[in-house]
Structure formats: structure tokens, C-alpha cells
N, C-alpha and C. Protein backbone atom coordinates (compact mmCIF):
# COMPACT_ATOMS: atom_id res chain seq x y z
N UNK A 1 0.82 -1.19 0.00
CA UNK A 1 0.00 0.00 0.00
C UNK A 1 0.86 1.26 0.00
N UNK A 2 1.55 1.20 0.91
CA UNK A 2 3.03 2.18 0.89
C UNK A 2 3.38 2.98 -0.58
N UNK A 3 3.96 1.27 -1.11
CA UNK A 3 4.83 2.10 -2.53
C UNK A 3 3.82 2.41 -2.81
N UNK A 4 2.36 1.86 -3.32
CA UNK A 4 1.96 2.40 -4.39
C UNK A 4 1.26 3.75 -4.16
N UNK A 5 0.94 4.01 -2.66
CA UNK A 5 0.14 5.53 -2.43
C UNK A 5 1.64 6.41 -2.99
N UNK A 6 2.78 6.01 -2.50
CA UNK A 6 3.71 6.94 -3.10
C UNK A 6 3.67 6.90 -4.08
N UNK A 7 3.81 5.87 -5.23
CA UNK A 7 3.99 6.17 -6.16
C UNK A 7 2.74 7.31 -6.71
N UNK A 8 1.86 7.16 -6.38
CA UNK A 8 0.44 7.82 -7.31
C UNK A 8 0.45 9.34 -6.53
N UNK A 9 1.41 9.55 -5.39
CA UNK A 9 1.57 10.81 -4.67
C UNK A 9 2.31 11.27 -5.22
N UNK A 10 3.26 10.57 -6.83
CA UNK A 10 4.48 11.96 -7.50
C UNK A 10 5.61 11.47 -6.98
N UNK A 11 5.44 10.45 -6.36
CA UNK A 11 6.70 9.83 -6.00
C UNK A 11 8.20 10.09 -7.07
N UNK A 12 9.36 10.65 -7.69
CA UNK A 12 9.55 10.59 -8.60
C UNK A 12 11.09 9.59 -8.52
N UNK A 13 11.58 9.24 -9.30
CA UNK A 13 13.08 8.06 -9.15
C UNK A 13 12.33 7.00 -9.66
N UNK A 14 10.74 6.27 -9.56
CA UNK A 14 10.74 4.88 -9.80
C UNK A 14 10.72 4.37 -11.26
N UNK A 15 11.46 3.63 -11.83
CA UNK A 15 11.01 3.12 -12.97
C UNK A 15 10.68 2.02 -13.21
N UNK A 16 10.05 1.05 -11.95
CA UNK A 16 9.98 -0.28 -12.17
C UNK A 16 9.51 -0.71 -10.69
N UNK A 17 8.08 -1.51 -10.83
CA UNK A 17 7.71 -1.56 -9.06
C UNK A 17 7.64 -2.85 -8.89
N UNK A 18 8.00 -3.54 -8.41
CA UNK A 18 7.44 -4.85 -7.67
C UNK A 18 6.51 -5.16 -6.60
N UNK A 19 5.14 -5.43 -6.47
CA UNK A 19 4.54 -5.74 -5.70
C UNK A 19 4.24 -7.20 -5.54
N UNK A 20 5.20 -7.56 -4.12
CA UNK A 20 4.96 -9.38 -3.57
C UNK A 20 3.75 -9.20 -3.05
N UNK A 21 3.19 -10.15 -2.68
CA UNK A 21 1.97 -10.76 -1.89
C UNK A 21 1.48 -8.89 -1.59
N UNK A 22 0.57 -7.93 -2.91
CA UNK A 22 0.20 -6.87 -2.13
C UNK A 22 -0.97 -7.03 -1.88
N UNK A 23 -0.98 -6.21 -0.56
CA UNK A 23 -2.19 -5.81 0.01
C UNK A 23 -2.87 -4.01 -0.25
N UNK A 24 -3.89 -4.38 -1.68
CA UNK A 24 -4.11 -3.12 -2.15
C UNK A 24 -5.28 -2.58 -1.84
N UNK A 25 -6.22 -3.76 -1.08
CA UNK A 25 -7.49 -2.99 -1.00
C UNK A 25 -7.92 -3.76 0.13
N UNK A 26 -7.79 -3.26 1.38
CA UNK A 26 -8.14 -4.25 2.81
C UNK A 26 -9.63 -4.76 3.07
N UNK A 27 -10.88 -4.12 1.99
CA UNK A 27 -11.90 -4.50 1.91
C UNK A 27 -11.77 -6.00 0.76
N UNK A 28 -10.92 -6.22 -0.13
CA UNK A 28 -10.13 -7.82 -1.20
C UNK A 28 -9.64 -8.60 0.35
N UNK A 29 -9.00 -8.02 0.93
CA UNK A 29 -7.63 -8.61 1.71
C UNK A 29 -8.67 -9.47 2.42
N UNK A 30 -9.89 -8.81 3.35
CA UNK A 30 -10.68 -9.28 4.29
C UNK A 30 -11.89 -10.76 3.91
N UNK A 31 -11.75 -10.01 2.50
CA UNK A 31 -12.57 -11.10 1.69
C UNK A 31 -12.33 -12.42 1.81
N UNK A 32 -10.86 -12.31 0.87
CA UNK A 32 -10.40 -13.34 0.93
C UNK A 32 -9.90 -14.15 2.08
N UNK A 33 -9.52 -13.10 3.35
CA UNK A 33 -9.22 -14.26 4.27
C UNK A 33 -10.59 -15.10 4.68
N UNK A 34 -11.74 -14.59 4.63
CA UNK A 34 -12.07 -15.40 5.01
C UNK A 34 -12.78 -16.59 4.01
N UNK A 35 -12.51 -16.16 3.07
CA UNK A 35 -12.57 -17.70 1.99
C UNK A 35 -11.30 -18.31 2.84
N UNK A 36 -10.38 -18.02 2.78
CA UNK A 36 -9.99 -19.04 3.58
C UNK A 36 -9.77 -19.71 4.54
N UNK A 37 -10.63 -18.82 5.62
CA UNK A 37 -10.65 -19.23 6.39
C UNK A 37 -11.94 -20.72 6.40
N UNK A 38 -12.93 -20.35 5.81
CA UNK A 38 -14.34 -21.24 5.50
C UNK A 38 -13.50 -22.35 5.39
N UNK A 39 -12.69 -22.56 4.87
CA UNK A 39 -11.76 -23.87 4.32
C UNK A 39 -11.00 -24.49 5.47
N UNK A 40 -11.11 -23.88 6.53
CA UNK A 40 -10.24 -24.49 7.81
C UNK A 40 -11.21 -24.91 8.94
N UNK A 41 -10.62 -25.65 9.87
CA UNK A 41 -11.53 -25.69 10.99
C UNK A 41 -10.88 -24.61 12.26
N UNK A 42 -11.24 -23.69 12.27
CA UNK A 42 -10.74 -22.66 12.90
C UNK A 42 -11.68 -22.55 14.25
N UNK A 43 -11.43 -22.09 15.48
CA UNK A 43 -12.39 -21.31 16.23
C UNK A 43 -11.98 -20.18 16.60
N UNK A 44 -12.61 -19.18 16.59
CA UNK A 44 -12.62 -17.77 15.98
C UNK A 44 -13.37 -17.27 17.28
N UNK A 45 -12.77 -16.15 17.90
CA UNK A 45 -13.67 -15.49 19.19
C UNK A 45 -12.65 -14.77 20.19
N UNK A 46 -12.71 -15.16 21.22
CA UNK A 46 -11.60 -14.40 22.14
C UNK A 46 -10.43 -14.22 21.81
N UNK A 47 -9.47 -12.87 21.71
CA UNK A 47 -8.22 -12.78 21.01
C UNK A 47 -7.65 -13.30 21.47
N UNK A 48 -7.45 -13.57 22.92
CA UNK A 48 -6.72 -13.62 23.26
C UNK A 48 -6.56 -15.51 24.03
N UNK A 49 -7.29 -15.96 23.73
CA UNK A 49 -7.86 -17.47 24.12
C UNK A 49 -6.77 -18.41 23.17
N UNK A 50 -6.69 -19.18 24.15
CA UNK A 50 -5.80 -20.12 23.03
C UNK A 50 -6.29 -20.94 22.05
N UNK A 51 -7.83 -21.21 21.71
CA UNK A 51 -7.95 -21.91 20.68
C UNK A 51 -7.53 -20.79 19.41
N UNK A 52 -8.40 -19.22 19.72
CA UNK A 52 -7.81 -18.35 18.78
C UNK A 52 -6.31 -18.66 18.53
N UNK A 53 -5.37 -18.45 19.23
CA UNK A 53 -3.98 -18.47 19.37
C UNK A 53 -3.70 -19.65 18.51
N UNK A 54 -4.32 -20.95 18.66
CA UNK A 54 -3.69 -21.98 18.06
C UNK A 54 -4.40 -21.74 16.73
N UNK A 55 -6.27 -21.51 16.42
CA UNK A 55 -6.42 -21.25 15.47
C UNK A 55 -5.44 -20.47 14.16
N UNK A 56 -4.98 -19.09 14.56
CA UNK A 56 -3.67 -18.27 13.89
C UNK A 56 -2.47 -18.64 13.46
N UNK A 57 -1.95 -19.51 14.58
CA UNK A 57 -0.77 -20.45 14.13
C UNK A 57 -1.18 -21.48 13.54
N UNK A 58 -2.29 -21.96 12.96
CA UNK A 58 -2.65 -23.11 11.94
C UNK A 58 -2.71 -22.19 10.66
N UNK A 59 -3.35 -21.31 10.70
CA UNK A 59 -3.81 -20.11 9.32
C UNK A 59 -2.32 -19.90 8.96
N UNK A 60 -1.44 -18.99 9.77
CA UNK A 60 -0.12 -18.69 9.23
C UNK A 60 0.83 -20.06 8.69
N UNK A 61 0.68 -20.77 9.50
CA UNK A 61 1.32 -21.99 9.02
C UNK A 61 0.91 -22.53 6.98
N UNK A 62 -0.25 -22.34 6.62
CA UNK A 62 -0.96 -22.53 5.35
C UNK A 62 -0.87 -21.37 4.79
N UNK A 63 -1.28 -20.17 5.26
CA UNK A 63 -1.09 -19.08 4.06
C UNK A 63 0.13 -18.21 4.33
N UNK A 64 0.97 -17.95 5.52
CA UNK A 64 1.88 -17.24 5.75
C UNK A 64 2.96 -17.86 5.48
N UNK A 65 3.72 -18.76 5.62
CA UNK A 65 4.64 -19.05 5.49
C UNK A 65 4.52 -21.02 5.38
N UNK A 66 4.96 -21.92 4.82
CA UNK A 66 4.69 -22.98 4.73
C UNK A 66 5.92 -24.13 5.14
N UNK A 67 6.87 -22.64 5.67
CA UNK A 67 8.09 -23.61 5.81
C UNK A 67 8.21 -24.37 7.08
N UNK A 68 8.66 -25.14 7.22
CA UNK A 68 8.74 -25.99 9.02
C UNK A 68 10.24 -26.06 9.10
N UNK A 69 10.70 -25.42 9.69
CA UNK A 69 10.66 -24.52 11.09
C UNK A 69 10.59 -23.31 9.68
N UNK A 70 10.27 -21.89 10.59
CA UNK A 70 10.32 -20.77 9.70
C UNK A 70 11.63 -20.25 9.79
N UNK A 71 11.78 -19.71 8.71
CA UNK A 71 13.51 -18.83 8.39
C UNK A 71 14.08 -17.98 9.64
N UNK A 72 14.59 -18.06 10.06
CA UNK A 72 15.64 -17.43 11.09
C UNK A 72 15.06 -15.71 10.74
N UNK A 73 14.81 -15.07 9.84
CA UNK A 73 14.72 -13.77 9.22
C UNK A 73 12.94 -13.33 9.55
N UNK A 74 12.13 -14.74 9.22
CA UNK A 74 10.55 -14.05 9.66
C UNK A 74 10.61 -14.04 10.89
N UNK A 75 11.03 -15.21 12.07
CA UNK A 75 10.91 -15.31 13.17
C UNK A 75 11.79 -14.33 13.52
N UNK A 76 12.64 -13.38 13.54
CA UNK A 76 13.14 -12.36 13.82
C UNK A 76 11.93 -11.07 13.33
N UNK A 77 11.39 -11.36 12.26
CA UNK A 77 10.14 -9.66 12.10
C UNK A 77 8.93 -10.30 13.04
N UNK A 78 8.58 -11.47 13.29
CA UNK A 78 8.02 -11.85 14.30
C UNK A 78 8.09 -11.00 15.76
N UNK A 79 9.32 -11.30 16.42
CA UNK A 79 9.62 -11.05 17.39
C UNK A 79 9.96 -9.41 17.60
N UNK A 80 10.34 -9.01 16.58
CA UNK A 80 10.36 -7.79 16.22
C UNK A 80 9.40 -7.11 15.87
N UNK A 81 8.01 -7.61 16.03
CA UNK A 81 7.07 -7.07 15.17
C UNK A 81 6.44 -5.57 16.25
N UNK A 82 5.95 -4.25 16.22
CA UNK A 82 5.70 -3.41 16.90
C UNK A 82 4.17 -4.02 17.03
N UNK A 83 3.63 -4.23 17.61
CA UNK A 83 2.51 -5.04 18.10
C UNK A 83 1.48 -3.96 18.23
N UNK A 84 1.70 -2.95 19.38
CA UNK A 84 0.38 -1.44 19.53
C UNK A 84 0.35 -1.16 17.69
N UNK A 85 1.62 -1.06 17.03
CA UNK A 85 1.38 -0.30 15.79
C UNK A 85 0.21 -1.15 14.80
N UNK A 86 0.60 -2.68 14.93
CA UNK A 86 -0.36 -3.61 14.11
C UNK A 86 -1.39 -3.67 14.65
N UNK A 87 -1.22 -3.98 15.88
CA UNK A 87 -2.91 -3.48 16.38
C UNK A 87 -3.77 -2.36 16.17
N UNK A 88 -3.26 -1.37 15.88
CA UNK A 88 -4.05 0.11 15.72
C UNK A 88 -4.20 0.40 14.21
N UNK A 89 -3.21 -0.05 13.26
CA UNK A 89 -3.56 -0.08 11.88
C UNK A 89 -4.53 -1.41 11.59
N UNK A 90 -4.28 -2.43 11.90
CA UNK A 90 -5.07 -3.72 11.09
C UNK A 90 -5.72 -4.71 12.00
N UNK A 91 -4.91 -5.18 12.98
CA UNK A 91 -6.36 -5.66 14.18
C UNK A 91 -5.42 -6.64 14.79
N UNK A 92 -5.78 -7.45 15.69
CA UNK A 92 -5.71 -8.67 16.04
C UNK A 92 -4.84 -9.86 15.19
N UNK A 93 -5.01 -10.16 14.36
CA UNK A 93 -4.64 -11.31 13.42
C UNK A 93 -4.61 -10.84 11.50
N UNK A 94 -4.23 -11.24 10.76
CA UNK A 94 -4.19 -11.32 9.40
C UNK A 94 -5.93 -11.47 9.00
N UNK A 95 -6.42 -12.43 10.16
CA UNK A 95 -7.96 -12.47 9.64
C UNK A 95 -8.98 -11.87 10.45
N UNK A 96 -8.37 -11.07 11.06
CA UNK A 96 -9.61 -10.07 11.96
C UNK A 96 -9.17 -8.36 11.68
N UNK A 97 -9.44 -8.08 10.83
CA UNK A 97 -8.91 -6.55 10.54
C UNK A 97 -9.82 -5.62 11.86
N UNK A 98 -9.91 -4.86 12.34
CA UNK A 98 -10.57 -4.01 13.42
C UNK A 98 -10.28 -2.92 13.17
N UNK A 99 -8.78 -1.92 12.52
CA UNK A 99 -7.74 -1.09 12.80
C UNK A 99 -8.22 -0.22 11.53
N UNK A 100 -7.59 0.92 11.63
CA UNK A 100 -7.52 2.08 10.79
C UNK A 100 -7.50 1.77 9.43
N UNK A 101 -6.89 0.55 8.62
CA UNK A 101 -6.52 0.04 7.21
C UNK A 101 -7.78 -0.15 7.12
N UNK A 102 -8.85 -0.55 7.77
CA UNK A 102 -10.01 -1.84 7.04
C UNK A 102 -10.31 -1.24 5.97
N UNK A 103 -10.94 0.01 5.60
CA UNK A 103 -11.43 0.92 4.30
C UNK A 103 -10.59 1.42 3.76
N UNK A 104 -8.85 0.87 3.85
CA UNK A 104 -8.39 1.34 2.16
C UNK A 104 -8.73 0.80 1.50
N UNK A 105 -8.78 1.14 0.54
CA UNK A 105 -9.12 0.50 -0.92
C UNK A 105 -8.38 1.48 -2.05
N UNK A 106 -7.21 0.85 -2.76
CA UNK A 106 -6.28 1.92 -3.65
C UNK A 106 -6.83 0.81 -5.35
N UNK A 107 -7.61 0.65 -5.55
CA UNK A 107 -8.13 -0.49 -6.73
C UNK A 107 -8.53 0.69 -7.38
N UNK A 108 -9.73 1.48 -7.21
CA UNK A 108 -9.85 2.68 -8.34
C UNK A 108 -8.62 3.51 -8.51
N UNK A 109 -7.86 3.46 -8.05
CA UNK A 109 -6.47 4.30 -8.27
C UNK A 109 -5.62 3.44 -9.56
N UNK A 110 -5.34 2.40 -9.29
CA UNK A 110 -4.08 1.24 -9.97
C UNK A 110 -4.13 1.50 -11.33
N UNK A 111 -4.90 1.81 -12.10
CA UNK A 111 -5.04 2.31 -13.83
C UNK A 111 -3.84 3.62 -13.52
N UNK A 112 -3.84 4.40 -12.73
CA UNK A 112 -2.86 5.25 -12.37
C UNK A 112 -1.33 5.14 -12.76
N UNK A 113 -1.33 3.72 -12.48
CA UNK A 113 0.14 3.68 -12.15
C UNK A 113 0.93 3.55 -13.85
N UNK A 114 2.08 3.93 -13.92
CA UNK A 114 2.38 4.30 -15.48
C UNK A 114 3.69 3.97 -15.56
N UNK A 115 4.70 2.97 -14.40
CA UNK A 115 5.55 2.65 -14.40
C UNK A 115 5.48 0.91 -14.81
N UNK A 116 6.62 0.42 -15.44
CA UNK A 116 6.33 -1.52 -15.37
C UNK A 116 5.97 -2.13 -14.32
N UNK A 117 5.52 -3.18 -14.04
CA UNK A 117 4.63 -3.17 -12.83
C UNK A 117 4.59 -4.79 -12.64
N UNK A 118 5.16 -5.69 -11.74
CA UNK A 118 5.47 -6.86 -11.75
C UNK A 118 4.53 -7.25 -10.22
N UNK A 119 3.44 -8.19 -10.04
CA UNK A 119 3.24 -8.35 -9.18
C UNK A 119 3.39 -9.99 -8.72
N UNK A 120 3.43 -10.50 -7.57
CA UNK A 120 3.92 -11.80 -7.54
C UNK A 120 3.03 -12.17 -6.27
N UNK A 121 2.29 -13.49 -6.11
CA UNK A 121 1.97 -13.80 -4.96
C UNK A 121 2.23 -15.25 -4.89
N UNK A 122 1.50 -16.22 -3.62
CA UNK A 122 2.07 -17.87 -3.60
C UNK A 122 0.34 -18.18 -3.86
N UNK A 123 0.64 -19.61 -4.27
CA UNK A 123 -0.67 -20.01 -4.62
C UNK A 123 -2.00 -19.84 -3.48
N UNK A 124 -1.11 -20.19 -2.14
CA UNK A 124 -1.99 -20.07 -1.00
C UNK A 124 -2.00 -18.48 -0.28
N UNK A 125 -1.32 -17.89 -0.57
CA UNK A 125 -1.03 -16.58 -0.53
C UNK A 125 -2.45 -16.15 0.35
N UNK A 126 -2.12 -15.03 1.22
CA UNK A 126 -3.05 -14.51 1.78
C UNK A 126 -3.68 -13.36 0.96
N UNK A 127 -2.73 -12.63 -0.34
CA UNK A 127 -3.12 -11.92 -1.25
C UNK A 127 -3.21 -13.35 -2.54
N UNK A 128 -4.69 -13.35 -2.06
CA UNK A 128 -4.67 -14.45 -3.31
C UNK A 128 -4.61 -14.20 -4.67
N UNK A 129 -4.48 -15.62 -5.30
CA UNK A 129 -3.57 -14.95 -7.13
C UNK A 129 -5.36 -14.57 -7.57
N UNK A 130 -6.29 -15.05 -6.98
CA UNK A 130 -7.32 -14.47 -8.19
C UNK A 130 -7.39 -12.57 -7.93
N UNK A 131 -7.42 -12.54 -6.38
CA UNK A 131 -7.07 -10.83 -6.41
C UNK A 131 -5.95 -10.42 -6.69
N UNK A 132 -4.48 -10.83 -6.79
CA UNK A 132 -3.36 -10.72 -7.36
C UNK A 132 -3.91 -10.10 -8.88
N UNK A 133 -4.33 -11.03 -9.49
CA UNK A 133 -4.72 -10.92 -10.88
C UNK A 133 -5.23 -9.81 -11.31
N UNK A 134 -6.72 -9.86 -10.40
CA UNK A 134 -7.38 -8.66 -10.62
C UNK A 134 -6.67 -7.42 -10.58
N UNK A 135 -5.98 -7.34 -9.58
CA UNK A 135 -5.24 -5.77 -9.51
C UNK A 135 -4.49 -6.05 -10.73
N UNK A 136 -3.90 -7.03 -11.10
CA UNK A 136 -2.95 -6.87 -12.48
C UNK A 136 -3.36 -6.49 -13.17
N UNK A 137 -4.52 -6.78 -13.99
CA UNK A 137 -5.43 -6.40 -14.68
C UNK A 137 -5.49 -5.33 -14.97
N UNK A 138 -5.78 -4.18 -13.33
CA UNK A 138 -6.03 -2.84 -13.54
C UNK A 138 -5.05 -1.91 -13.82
N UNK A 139 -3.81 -2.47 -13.38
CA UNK A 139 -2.26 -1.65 -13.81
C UNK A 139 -1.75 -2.01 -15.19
N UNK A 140 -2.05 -0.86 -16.15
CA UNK A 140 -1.66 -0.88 -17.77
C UNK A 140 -0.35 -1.50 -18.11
N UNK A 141 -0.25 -3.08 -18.53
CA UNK A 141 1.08 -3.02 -18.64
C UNK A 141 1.54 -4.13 -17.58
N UNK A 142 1.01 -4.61 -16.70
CA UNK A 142 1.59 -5.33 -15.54
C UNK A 142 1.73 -6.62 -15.78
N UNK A 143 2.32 -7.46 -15.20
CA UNK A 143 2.86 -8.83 -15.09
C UNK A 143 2.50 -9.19 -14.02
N UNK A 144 2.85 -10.83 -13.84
CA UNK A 144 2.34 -11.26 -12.46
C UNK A 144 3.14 -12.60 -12.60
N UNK A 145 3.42 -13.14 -11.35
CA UNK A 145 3.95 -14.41 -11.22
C UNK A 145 3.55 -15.01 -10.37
N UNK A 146 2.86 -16.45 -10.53
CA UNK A 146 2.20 -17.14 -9.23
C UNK A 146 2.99 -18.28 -8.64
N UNK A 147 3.32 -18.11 -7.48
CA UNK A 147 4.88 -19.47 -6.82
C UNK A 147 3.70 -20.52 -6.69
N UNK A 148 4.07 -21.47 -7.09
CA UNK A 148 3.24 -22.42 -6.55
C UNK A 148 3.41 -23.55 -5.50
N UNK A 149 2.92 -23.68 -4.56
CA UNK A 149 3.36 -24.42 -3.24
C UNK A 149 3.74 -23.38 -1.85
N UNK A 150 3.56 -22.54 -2.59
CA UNK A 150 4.03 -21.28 -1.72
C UNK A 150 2.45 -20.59 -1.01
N UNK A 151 3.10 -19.53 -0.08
CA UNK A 151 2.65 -18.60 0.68
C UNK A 151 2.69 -17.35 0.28
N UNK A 152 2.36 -16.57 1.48
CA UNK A 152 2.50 -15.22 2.07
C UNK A 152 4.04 -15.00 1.27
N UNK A 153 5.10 -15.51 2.15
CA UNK A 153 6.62 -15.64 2.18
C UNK A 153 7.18 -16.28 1.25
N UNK A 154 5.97 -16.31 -0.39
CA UNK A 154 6.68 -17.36 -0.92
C UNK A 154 8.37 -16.29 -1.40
N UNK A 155 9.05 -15.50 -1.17
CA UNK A 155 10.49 -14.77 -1.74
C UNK A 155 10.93 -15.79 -0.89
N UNK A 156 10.40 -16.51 0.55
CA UNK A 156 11.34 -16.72 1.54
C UNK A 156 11.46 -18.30 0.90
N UNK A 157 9.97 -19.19 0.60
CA UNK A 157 9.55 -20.36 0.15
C UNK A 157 10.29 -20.54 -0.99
N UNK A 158 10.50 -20.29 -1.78
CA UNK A 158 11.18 -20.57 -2.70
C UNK A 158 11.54 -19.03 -3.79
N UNK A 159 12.93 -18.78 -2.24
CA UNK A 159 13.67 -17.57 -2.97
C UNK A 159 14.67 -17.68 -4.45
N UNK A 160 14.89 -18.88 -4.62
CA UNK A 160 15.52 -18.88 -5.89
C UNK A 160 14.72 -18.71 -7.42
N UNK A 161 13.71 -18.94 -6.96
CA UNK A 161 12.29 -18.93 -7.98
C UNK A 161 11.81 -17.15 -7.74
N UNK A 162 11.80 -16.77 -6.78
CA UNK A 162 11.14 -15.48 -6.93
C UNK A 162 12.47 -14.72 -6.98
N UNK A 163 13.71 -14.73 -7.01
CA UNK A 163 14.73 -13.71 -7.24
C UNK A 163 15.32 -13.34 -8.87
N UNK A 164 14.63 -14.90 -9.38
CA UNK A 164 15.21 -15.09 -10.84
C UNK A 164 13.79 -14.41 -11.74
N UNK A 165 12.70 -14.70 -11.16
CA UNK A 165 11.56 -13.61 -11.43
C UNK A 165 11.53 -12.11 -10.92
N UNK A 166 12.03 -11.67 -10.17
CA UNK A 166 12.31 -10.16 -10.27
C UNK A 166 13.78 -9.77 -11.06
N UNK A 167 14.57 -10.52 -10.82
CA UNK A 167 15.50 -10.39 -12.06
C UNK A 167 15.07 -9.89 -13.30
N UNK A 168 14.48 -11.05 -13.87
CA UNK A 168 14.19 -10.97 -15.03
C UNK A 168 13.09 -9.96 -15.47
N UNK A 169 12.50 -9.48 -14.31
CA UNK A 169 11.67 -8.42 -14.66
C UNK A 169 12.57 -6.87 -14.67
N UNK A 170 13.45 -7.22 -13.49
CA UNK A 170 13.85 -5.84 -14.07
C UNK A 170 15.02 -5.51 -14.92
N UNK A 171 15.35 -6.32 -15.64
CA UNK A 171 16.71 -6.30 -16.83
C UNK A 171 16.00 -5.78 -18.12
């Protein structure tokens, strides 16, 4: 959401954007989690309860990251993560938005964008490839690459596959 409000704010230097797993419109984002969530046996309710707790670590495990054990590098933005800040922008969990984001929506904007435009998500991706797509769609010019077997993290899931795809996008 970042780059691209900059970019459409006059941002000037970019000639080439990459958007991984984006999150462009938190009213898509919310959607889809919970398509996927319908697909799990989740119990959903007290934040702070441990079936929630274990519920989240089953969800991230399938759409966030798919690796067992996770990379030394997420479990560090994990632990690192500013927690009041994610709580006050987006909510509780990846699938409970509450926070200040829920009503962006930058989708009527994306025809905007006038730079090459590469977007990439994982098959299970929490930015799923059919909304992946769609936003591709709306950026004149854009590309897209779908990891398959992958996540959220698919750069992390299979970084040799997504480094040789931004490569090649930006040469």
C-alpha cells in the first residue's frame, strides 16, 4: 500500500515496481481471508484465548509461510514485530482486521500507475492470485507471477524462484 500511495503521490526516481503478496485494497484482503478461512476448521472469538492463538498459528502456518521450522529472518520480524502499531492499523490477526486500514481501498487508483509493474503472490497466498490478478489487470502493462506451493513468504519459500523472477523483470 506504501509504494503504491507513493507512487500515485508523485513519488519521482521509480522506474519499475514490484509488488509481492500486495495488500491493495483491505476491503479484497478481508474477503479473501475469510474464503480461507471457511476452508479451515478454525475457532474464531476471544483474542486472546488459546484456541484463537492456536487457530492463527494453523492459518499462518498454510497461508503465511509454509516452511517448518520458519527462516531465522521471519521469526526475527516476528519477534520484532511493533505489536500497539499492528494493532491500531489492522487488528488482532491477518484475519480479523478491526484497525484504521479496514477501508483502504487503492483499486480505483491502480489504472494510475504508469511505471512496469510486476506483481507476484504464492498459490496459497493470503493476497490471493485471483485478487493478485485482478489488480494486475487494472495496472496498464503489468505482469504477475504465481509461486506455486508457496505462501505469504513465498520470496522466503522458494527464494531462488522469486529472485530469478524479479530479475528478469527488471533487466
Amino acid at each position: 500500500m506504501l509504494a503504491v500511495q507513493a507512487l500515485l503521490a508523485g513519488a519521482k526516481g521509480i522506474e519499475r515496481l514490484v509488488l509481492s503478496a500486495p495488500c491493495l485494497s483491505a476491503p479484497r484482503w478481508i474477503a479473501d481471508q475469510r474464503a480461507w478461512l471457511a476452508q479451515m476448521p478454525l475457532a474464531l472469538g476471544d483474542y486472546e484465548a488459546a484456541p484463537y492463538q492456536e487457530a492463527m498459528n494453523l492459518y499462518y502456518r498454510k497461508h503465511l509461510c509454509r516452511l517448518d521450522p520458519w527462516p531465522d529472518s521471519l521469526q526475527r520480524t516476528f519477534a520484532g514485530l511493533g505489536m500497539q502499531v499492528y494493532l491500531t492499523l489492522w487488528g488482532p490477526s491477518e484475519f480479523t482486521c478491526t484497525g484504521r486500514l479496514r477501508e483502504v481501498d487503492l483499486t480505483p487508483r491502480l489504472s494510475q500507475i504508469k511505471v512496469p509493474t510486476l506483481l507476484t503472490c504464492g498459490r496459497f497466498d493470503e493476497a490471493t492470485p485471483r485478487t493478485v490478478e485482478d489488480f494486475c489487470r487494472l495496472i496498464p502493462g503489468a505482469r504477475m507471477h504465481i509461486f506455486e506451493e508457496a505462501s505469504h513468504n513465498h520470496h522466503l519459500e522458494q527464494s531462488q524462484a522469486y529472485l530469478a523472477a524479479v530479475r528478469e523483470f527488471l533487466l
